[in-house]
C-alpha atoms as a PDB file:
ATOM      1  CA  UNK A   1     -55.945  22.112  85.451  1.00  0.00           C
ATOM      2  CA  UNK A   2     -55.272  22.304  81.866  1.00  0.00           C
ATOM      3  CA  UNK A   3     -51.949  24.023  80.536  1.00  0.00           C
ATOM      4  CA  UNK A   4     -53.301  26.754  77.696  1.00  0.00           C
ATOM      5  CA  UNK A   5     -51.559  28.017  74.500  1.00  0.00           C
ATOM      6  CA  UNK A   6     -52.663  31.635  73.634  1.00  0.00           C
ATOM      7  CA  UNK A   7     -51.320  32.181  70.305  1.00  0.00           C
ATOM      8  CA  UNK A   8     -52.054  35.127  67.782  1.00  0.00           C
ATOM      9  CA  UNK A   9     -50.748  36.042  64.476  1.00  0.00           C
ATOM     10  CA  UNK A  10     -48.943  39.398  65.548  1.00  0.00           C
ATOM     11  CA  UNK A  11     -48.801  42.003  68.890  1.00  0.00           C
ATOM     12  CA  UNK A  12     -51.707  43.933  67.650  1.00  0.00           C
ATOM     13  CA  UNK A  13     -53.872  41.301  67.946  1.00  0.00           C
ATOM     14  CA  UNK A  14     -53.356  41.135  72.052  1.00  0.00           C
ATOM     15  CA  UNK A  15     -55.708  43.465  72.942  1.00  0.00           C
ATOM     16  CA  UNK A  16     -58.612  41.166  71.667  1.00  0.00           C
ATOM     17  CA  UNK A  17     -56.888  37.754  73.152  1.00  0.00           C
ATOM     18  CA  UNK A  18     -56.114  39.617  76.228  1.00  0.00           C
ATOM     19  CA  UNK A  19     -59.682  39.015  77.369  1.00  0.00           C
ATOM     20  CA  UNK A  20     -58.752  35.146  77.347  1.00  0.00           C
ATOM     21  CA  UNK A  21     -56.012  35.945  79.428  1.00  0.00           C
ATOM     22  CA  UNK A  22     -57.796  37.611  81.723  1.00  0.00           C
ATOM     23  CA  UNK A  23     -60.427  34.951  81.929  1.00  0.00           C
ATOM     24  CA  UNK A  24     -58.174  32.135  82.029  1.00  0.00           C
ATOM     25  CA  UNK A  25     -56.304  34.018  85.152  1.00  0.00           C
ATOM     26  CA  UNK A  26     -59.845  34.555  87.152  1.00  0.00           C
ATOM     27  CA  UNK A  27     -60.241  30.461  86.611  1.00  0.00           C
ATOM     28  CA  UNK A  28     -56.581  29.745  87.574  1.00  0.00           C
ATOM     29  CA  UNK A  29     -55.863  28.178  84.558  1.00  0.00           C
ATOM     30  CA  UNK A  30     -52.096  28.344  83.814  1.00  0.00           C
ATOM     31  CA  UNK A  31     -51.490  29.879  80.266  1.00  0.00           C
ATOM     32  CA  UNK A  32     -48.926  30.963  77.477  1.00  0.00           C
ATOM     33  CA  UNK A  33     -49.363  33.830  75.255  1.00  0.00           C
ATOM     34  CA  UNK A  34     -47.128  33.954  71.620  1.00  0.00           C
ATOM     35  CA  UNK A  35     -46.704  35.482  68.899  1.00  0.00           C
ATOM     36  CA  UNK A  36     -46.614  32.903  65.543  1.00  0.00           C
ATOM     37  CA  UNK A  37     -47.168  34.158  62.127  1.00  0.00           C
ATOM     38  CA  UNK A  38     -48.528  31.484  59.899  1.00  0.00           C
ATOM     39  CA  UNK A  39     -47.838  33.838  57.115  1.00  0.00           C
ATOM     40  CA  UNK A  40     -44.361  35.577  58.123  1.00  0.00           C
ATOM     41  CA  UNK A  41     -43.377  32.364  60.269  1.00  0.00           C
ATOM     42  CA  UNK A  42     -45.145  29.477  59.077  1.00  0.00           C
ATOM     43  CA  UNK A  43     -41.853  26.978  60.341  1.00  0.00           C
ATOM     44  CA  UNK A  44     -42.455  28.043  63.713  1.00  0.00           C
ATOM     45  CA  UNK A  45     -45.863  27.619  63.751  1.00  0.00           C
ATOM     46  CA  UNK A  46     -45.264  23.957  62.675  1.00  0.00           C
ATOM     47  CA  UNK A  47     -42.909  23.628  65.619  1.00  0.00           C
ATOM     48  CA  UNK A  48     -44.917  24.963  67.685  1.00  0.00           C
ATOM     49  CA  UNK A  49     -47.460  22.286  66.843  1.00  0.00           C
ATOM     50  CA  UNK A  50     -45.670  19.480  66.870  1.00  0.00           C
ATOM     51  CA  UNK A  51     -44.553  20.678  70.234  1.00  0.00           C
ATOM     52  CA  UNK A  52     -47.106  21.584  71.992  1.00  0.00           C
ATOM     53  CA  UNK A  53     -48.595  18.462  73.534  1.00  0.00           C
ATOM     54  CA  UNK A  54     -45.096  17.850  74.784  1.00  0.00           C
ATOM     55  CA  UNK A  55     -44.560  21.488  76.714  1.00  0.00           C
ATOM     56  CA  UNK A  56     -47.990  20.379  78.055  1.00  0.00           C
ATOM     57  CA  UNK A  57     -50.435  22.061  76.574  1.00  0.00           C
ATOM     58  CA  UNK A  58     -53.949  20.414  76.573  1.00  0.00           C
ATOM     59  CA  UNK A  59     -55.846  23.523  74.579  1.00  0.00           C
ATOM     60  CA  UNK A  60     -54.449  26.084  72.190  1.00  0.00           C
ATOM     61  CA  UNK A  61     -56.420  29.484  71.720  1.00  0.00           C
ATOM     62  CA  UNK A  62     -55.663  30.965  68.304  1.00  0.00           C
ATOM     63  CA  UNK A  63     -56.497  34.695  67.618  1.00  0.00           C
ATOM     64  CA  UNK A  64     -55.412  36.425  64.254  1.00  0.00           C
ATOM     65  CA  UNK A  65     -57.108  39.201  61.972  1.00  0.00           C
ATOM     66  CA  UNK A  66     -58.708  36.516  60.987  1.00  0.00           C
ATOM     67  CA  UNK A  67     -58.094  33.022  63.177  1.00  0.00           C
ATOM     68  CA  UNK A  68     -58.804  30.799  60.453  1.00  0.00           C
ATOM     69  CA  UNK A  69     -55.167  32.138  59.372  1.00  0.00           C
ATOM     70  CA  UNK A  70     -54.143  30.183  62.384  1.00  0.00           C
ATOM     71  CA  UNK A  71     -56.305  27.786  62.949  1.00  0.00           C
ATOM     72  CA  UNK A  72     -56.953  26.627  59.119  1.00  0.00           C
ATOM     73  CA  UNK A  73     -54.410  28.419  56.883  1.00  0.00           C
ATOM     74  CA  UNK A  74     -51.712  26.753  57.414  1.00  0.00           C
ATOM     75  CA  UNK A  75     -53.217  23.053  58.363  1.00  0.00           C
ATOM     76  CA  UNK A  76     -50.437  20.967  57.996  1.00  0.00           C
ATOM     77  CA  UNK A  77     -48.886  22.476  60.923  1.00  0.00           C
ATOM     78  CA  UNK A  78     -51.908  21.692  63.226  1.00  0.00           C
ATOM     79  CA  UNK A  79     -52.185  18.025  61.844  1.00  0.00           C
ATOM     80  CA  UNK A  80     -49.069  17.745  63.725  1.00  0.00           C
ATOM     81  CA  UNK A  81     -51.369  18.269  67.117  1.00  0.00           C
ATOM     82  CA  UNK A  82     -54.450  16.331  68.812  1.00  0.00           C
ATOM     83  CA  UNK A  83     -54.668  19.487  71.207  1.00  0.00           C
ATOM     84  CA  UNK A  84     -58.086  21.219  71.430  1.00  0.00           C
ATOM     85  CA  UNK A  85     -58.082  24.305  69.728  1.00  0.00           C
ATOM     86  CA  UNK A  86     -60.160  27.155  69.284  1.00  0.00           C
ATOM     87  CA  UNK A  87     -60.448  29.862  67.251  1.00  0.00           C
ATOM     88  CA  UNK A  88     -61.079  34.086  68.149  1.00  0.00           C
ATOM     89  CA  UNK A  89     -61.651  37.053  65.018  1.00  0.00           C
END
């Protein structure tokens, strides 16, 4: 079963990624949520990139006011990834 990364831009955006949690759970598919800012903490989010495959992630689920913030914005950090990602407005 794949290992999912739930990641939005800030707490407010939970509500609306919630629903992915709440999917993922009803398919048993094990999954992170975080909080990483690719405009207050765009460092992190490159970490968090580069990491990912190795904390075993397979897919990353990015949610923001706008996802392309995550998903696009900053796209140096996710050149640092093969991992599937998708994005959620």
């Amino acid at each position: 079963m794949p290992k999912v990364a739930i990641v939005m831009g800030s707490k407010s955006d939970w509500p609306t990624m919630q629903q992915a949690a709440l999917m993922l759970e009803k398919l048993g598919v094990d999954y992170e949520a975080k909080v990483v800012s690719a405009h207050r903490t765009p460092q992190l989010l490159t970490e968090f990139a580069e990491q990912a495959a190795d904390l075993g992630f397979q897919v990353i689920i990015g949610g923001a006011g706008g996802a392309a913030h995550l998903l696009r914005h900053d796209r140096r950090a996710y050149s640092f990834t093969c991992i599937w990602r998708a994005g959620s407005l």
